[in-house]
Protein backbone atom coordinates (compact mmCIF):
# COMPACT_ATOMS: atom_id res chain seq x y z
CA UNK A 1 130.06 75.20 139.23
CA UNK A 2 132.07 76.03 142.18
CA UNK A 3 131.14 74.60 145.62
CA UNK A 4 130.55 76.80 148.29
CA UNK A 5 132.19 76.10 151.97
CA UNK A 6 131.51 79.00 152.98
CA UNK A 7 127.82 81.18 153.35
CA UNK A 8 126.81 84.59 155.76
CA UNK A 9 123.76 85.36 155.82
CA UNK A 10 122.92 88.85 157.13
CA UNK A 11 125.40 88.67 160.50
CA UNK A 12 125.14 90.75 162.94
CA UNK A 13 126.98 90.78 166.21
CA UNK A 14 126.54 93.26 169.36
CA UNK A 15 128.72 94.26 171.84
CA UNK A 16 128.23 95.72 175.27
CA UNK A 17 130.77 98.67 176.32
CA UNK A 18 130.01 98.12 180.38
CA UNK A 19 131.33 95.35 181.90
CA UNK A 20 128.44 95.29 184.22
CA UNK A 21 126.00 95.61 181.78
CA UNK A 22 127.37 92.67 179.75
CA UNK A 23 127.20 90.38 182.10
CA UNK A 24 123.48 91.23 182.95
CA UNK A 25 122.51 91.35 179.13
CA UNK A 26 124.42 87.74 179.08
CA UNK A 27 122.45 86.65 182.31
CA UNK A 28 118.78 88.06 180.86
CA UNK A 29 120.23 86.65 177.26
CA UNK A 30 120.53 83.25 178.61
CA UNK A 31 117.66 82.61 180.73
CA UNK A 32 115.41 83.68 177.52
CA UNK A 33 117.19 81.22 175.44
CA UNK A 34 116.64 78.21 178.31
CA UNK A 35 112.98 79.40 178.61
CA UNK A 36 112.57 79.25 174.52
CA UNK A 37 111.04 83.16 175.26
CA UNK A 38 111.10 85.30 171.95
CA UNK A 39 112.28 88.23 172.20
CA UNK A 40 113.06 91.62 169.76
CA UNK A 41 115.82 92.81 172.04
CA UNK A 42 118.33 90.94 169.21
CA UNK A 43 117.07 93.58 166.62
CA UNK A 44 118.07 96.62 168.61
CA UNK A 45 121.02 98.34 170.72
CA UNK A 46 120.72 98.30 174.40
CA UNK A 47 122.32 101.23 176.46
CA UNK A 48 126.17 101.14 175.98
CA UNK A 49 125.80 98.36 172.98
CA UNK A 50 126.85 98.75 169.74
CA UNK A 51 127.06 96.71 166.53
CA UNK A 52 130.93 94.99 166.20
CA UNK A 53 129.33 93.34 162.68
CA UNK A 54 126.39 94.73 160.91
CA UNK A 55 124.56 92.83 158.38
CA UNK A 56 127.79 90.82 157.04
CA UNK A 57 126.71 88.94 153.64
CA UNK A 58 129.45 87.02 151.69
CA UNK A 59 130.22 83.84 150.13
CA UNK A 60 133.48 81.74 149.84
CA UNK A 61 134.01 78.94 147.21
CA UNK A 62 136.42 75.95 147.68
CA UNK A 63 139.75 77.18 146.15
CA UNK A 64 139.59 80.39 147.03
CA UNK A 65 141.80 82.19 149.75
CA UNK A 66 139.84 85.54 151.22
CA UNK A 67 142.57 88.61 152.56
CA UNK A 68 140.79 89.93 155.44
CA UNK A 69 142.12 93.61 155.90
CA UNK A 70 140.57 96.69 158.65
CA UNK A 71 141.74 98.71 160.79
CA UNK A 72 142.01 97.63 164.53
CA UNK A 73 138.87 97.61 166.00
CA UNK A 74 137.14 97.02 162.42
CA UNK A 75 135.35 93.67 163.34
CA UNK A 76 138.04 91.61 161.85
CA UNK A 77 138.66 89.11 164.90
CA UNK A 78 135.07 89.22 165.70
CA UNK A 79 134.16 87.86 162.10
CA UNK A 80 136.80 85.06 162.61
CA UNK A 81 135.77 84.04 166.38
CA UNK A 82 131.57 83.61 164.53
CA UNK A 83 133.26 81.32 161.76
CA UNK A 84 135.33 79.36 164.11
CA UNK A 85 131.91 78.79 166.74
CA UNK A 86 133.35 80.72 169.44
CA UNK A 87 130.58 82.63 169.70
CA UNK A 88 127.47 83.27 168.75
CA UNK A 89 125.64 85.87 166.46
CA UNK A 90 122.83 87.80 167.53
CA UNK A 91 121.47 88.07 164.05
CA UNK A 92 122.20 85.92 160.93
CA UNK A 93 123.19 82.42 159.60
CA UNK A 94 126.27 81.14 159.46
CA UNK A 95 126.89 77.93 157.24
CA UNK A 96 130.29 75.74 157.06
CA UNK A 97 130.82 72.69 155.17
CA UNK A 98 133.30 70.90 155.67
CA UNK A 99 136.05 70.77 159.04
CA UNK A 100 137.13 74.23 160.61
CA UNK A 101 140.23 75.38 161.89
CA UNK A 102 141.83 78.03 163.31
CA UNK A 103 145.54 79.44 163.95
CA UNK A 104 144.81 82.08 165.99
CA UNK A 105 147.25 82.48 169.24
CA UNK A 106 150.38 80.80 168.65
CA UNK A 107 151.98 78.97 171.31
CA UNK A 108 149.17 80.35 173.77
CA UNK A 109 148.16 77.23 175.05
CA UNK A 110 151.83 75.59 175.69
CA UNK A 111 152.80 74.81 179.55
CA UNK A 112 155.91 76.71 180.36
CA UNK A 113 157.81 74.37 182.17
CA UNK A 114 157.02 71.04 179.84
CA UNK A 115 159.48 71.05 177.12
CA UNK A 116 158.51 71.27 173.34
CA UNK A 117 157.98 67.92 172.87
CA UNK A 118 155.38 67.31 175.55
CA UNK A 119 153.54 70.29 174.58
CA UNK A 120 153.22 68.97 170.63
CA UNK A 121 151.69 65.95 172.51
CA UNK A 122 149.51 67.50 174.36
CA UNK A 123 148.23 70.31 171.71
CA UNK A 124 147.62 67.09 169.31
CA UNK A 125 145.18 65.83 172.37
CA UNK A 126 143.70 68.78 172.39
CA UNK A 127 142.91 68.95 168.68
CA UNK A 128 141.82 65.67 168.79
CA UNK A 129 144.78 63.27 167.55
CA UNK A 130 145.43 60.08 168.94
CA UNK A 131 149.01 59.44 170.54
CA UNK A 132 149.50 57.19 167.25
CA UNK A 133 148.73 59.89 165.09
CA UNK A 134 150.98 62.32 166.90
CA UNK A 135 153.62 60.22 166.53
CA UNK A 136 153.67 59.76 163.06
CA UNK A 137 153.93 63.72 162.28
CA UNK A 138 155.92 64.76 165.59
CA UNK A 139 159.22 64.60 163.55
CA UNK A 140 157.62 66.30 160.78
CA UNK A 141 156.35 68.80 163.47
CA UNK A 142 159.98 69.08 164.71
CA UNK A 143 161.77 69.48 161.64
CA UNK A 144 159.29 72.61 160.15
CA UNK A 145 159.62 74.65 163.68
CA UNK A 146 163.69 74.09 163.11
CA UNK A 147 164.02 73.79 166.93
CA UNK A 148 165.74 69.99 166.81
CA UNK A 149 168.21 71.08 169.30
CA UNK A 150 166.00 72.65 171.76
CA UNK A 151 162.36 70.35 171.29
CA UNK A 152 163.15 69.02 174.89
CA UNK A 153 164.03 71.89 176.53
CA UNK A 154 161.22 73.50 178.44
CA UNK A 155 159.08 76.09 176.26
CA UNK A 156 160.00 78.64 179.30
CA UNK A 157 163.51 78.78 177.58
CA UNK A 158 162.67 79.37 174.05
CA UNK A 159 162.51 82.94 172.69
CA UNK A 160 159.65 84.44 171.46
CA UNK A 161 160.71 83.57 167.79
CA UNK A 162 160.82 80.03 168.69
CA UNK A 163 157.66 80.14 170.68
CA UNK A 164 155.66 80.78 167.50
CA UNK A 165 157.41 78.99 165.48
CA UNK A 166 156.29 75.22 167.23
CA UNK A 167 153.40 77.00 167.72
CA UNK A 168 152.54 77.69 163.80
CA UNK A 169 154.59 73.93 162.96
CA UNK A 170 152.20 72.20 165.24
CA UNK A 171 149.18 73.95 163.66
CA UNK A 172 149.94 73.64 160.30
CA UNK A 173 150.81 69.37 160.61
CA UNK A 174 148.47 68.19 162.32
CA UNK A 175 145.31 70.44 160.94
CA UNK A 176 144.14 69.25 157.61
CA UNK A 177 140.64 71.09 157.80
CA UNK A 178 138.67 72.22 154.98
CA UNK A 179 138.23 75.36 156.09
CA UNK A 180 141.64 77.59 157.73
CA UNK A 181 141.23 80.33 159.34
CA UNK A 182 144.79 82.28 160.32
CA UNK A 183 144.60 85.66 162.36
CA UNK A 184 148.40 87.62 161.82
CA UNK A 185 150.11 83.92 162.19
CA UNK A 186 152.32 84.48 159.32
CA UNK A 187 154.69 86.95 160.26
CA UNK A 188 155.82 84.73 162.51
CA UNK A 189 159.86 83.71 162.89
CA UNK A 190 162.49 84.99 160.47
CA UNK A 191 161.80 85.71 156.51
CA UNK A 192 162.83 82.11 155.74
CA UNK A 193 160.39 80.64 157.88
CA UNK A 194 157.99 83.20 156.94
CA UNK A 195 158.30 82.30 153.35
CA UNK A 196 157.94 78.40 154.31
CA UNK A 197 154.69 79.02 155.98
CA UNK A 198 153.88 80.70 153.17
CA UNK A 199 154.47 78.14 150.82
CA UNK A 200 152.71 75.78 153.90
CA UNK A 201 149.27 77.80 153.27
CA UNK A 202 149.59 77.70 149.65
CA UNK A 203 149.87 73.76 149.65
CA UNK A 204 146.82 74.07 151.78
CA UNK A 205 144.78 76.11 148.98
CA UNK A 206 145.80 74.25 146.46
CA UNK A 207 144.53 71.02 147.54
CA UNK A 208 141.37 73.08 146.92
CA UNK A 209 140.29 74.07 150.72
CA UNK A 210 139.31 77.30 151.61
CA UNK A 211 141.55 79.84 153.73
CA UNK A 212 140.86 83.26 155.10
CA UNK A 213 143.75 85.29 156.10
CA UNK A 214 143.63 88.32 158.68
CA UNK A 215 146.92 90.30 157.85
CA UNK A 216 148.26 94.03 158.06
CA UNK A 217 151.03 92.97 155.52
CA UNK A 218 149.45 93.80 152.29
CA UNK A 219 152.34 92.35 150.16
CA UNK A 220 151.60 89.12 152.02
CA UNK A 221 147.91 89.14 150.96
CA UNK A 222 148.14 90.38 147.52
CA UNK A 223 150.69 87.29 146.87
CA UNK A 224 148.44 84.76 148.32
CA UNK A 225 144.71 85.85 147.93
CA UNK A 226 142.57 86.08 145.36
CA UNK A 227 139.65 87.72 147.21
CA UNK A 228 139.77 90.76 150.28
CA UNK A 229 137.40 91.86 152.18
CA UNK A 230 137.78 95.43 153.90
CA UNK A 231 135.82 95.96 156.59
CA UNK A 232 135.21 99.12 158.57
CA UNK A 233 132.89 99.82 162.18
CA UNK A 234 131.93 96.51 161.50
CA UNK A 235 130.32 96.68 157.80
CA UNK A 236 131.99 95.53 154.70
CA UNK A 237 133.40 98.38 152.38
CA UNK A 238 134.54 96.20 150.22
CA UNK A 239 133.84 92.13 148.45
CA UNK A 240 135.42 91.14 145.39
CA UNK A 241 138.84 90.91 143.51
CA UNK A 242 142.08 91.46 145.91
CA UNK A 243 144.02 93.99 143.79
CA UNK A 244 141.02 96.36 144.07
CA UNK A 245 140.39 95.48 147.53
CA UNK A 246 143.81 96.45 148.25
CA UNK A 247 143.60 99.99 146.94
CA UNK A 248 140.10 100.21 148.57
CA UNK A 249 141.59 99.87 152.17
CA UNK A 250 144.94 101.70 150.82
CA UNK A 251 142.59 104.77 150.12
CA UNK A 252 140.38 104.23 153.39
CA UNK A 253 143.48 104.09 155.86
CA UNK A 254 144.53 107.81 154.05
CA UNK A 255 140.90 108.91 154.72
CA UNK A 256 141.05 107.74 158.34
CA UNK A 257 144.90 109.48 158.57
CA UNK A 258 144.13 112.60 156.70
CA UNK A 259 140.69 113.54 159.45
CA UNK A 260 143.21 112.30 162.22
CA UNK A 261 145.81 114.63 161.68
CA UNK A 262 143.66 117.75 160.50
CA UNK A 263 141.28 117.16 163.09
CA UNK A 264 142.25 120.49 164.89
CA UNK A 265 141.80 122.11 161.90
CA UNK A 266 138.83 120.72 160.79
CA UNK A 267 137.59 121.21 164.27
CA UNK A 268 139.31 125.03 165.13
CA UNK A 269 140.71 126.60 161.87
CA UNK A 270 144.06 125.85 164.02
CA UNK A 271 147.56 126.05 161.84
CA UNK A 272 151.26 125.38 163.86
CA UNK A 273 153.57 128.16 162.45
CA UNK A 274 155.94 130.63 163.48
CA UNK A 275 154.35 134.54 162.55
CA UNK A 276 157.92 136.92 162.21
CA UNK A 277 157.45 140.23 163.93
CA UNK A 278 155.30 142.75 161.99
CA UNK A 279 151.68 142.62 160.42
CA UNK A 280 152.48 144.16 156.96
CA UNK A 281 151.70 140.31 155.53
CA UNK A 282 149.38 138.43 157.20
CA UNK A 283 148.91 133.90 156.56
CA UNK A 284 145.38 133.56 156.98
CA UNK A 285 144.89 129.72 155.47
CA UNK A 286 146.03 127.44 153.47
CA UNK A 287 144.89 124.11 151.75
CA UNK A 288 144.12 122.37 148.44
CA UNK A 289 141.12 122.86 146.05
CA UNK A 290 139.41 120.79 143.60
CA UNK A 291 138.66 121.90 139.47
CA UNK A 292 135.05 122.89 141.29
CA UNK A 293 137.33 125.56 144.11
CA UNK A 294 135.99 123.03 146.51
CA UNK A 295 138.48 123.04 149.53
CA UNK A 296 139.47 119.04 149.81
CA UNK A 297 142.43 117.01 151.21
CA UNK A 298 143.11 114.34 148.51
CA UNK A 299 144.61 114.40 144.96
CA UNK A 300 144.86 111.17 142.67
CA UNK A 301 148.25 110.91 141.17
CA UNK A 302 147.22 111.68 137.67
CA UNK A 303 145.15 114.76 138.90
CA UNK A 304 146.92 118.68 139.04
CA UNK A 305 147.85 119.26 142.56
CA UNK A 306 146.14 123.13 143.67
CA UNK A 307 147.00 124.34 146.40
CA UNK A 308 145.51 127.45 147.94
CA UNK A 309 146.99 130.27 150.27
CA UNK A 310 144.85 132.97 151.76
CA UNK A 311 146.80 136.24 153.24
CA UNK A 312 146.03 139.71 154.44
CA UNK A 313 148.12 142.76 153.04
CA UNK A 314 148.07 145.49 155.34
CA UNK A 315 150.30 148.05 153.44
CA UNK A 316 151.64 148.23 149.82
CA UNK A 317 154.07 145.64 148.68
CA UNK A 318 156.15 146.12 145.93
CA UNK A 319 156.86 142.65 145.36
CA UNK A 320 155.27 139.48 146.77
CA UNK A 321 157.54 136.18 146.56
CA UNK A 322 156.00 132.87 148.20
CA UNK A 323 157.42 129.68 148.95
CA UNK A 324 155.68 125.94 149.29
CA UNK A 325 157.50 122.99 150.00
CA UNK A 326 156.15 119.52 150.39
CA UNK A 327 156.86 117.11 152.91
CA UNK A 328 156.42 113.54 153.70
CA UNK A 329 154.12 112.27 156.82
CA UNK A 330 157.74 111.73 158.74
CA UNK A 331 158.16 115.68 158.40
CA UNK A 332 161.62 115.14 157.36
CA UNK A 333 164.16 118.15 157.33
CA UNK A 334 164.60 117.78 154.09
CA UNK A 335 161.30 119.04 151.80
CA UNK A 336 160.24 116.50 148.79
CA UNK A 337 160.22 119.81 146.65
CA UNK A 338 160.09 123.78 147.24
CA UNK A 339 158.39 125.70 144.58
CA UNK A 340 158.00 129.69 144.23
CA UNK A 341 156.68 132.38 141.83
CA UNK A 342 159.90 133.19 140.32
CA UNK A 343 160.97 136.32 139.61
CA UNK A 344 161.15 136.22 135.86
CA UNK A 345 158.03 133.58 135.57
CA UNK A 346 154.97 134.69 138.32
CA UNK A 347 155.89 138.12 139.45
CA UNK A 348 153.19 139.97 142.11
CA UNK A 349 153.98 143.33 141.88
CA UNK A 350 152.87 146.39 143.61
CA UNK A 351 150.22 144.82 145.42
CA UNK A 352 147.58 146.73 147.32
CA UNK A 353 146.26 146.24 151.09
CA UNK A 354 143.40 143.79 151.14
CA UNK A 355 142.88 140.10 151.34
CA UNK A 356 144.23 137.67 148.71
CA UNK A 357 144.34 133.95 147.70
CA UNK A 358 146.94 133.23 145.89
CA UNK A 359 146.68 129.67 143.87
CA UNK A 360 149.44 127.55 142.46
CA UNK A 361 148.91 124.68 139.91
CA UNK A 362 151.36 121.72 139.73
CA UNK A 363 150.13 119.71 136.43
CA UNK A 364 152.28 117.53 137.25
CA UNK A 365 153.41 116.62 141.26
CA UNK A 366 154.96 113.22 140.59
CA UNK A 367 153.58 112.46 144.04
CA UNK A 368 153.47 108.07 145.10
CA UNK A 369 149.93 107.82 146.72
CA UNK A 370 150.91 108.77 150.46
CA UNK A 371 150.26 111.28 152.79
CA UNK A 372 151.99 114.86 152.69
CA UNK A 373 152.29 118.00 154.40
CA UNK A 374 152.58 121.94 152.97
CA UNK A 375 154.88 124.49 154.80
CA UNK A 376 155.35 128.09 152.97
CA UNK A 377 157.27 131.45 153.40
CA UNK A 378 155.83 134.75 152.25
CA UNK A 379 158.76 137.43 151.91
CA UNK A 380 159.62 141.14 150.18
CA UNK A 381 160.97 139.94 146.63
CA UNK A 382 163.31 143.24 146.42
CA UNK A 383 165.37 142.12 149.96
CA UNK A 384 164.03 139.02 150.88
CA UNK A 385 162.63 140.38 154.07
CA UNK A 386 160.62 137.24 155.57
CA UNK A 387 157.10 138.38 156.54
CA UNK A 388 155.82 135.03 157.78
CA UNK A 389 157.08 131.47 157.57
CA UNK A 390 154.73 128.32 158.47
CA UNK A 391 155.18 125.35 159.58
CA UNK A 392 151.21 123.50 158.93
CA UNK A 393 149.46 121.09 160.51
CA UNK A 394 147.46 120.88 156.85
CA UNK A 395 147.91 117.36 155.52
CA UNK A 396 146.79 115.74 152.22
CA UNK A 397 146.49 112.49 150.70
CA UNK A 398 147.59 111.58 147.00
CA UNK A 399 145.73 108.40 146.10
CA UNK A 400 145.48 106.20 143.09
CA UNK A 401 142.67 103.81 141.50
CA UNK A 402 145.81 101.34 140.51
CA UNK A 403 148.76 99.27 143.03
CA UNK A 404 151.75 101.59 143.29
CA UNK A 405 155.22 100.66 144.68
CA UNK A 406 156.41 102.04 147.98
CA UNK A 407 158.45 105.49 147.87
CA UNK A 408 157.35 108.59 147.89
CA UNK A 409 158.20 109.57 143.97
CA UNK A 410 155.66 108.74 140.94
CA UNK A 411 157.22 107.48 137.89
CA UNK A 412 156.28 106.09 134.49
CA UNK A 413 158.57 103.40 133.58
CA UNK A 414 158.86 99.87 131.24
CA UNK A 415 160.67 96.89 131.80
CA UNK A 416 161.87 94.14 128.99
CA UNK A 417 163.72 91.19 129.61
CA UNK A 418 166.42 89.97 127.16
CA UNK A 419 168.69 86.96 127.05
CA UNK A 420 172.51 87.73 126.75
CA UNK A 421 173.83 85.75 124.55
CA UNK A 422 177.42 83.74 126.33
CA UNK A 423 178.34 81.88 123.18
CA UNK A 424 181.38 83.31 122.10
CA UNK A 425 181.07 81.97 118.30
């Protein structure tokens, strides 16, 4: 059985939003922990608190390396400062076996004007190494941070790159906890070095420790991890295998995109576009419907694409020709594809006044999970006389229960490797 290093139970930490407030709750928090007073107060939200972590429950075994993936603000760092005994919960246990470090702030700690040598020194003091100790990984340290030329130079004249760099190299010598906790220290330096402190962090999992990774770069934690966590205002969404966790967050930063950018028309009914002069054809609204005519904003990539277009005809038209065209969240000039009721396929003839939704079906959109935008035309099929042209603030997500590639374009493909044969005989 599988030993566990790592065990929440139930965590819960509170924030205050007042400065002034904070410091009093800390103050009244304090004196009723030196007085041994109990207190409820830990159970419930004072005015301007609110809950960074909310009844956080998970377990880590030794081996395993946990992708820890939110947006900003999600309770991410919070989680890591609990685990690394920075602070304290208000509610919950938190149990750690074994040593505990963290590589959080690069290079935060270094003195400017001592050179990169002294500061290895004195960051090994800090972490608790003996000079003797220090000395027998400094060129170690040295070599990994590829900054032989410059190690005593003052850190003041290193760039930024090289900054992090002795910053990650002295980390990842000299720590040989149990239990590594790394907050967006990866992307650090050039893609070489990022793919040596890769392989760094894998050495350290596979001597069987734990690790938990905070990262934005997804590629980076579906290569390492085995395990993600998504978490969201402070709960978790999501505990379990990474390539699902992956698409869970995938799906829940579209969510959080999509009721960003249709806020206003969540909020107002409000639509950008340009009306051309006369009312003979009125846009009224536009949008995307479900098998159920539910109005929605998300289609899975294997799921017919509707899209919806209300209008107002205030005179006879002899023939009705729309236009849709789909674009990518960049808005590009160029539209993904532009699709119309043809002349010869979808005619609308002689229609009367009155209001209309008119509905087109792609069965197949060969949309990449992303998010997308819908602009149309309506115009006079006999002389292409433009009666309104829009430019919408409507956006929709595709999304997908499986990992896609990048791009914007869904295809089916297969791969095969064969060996070519070189022997001429």
């Amino acid at each position: 059985m599988s030993e566990t290093v790592i065990s929440v139970e139930n965590l819960s930490k509170k924030f205050c939003r007042d400065l002034k407030r904070s410091l009093w709750y800390g103050l009244k928090d304090i004196g009723k922990e030196i007085f041994a007073l109990s207190s409820g107060e830990n159970f419930k939200l004072r005015k301007n608190e609110f809950w960074a972590l909310d009844n956080i429950n998970f377990e880590l075994n030794r081996g395993d390396c946990l992708g820890l993936i939110g947006r900003n603000g999600a309770g991410k760092t919070t989680l890591l400062r609990l685990l690394n005994g920075l602070i304290k919960p208000d509610l919950g246990k938190i149990t750690m076996r074994g040593r505990v470090s963290a590589l959080i702030a690069l290079g935060s700690g270094f003195n400017p004007v001592l050179t990169g040598r002294e500061n290895i020194y004195i960051n090994g003091s800090v972490l608790g190494l003996t000079k003797k100790e220090i000395d027998q990984k400094i060129d170690q340290i040295i070599d990994f941070a590829e900054i032989k030329d410059f190690i005593d130079a003052p850190v003041q004249s290193y760039s930024s790159g090289m900054h992090v760099k002795l910053g990650f190299s002295i980390a990842a010598i000299l720590l040989e906890p149990d239990i590594l906790l790394l907050d967006e220290v990866l992307a650090v330096g050039d893609l070489a070095f990022q793919n040596k402190a890769m392989r760094r962090m894998n050495e350290h999992i596979s001597r069987s420790n734990a690790l938990i990774l905070v990262s934005h770069n997804l590629d980076q934690i579906r290569i390492m991890c085995n395990k993600v966590m998504v978490i969201d205002n402070g709960q978790i969404l999501y505990f379990g295998d990474s390539d699902k966790g992956l698409i869970e967050y995938e799906n829940l930063s579209k969510n959080h995109r999509i009721k960003s950018i249709n806020k206003d028309f969540i909020d107002h009914g409000f639509f950008r576009y340009r009306r051309v002069d006369g009312d003979r054809v009125i846009f009224n609204d536009l949008g995307l419907l479900n098998n159920q005519n539910e109005s929605v904003s998300e289609v899975k990539v294997d799921e017919p694409l509707r899209v919806y277009l209300d209008f107002h005809i205030n005179e006879q038209s002899e023939d009705l020709y729309f236009t849709l065209s789909i674009l990518n969240e960049k808005k590009d000039t160029d539209c993904l594809w532009v699709k119309s009721n043809d002349f010869n396929r979808f005619p609308f003839y002689n229609v009367q006044p009155g209001d209309y939704r008119v509905i087109v079906k792609f069965i197949e959109h060969n949309l990449a999970p992303g998010i997308y935008y819908i602009n149309y035309s309506i115009r006079n099929g006999k002389n292409s006389e433009l009666y309104d042209h829009g430019f919408t603030d409507f956006a929709f997500a595709v999304k997908s229960d499986q990992h896609f590639e990048r791009g914007i374009v869904h295809s089916v493909d297969e791969w095969e490797l064969t060996e070519i044969n070189t022997n001429n005989e």
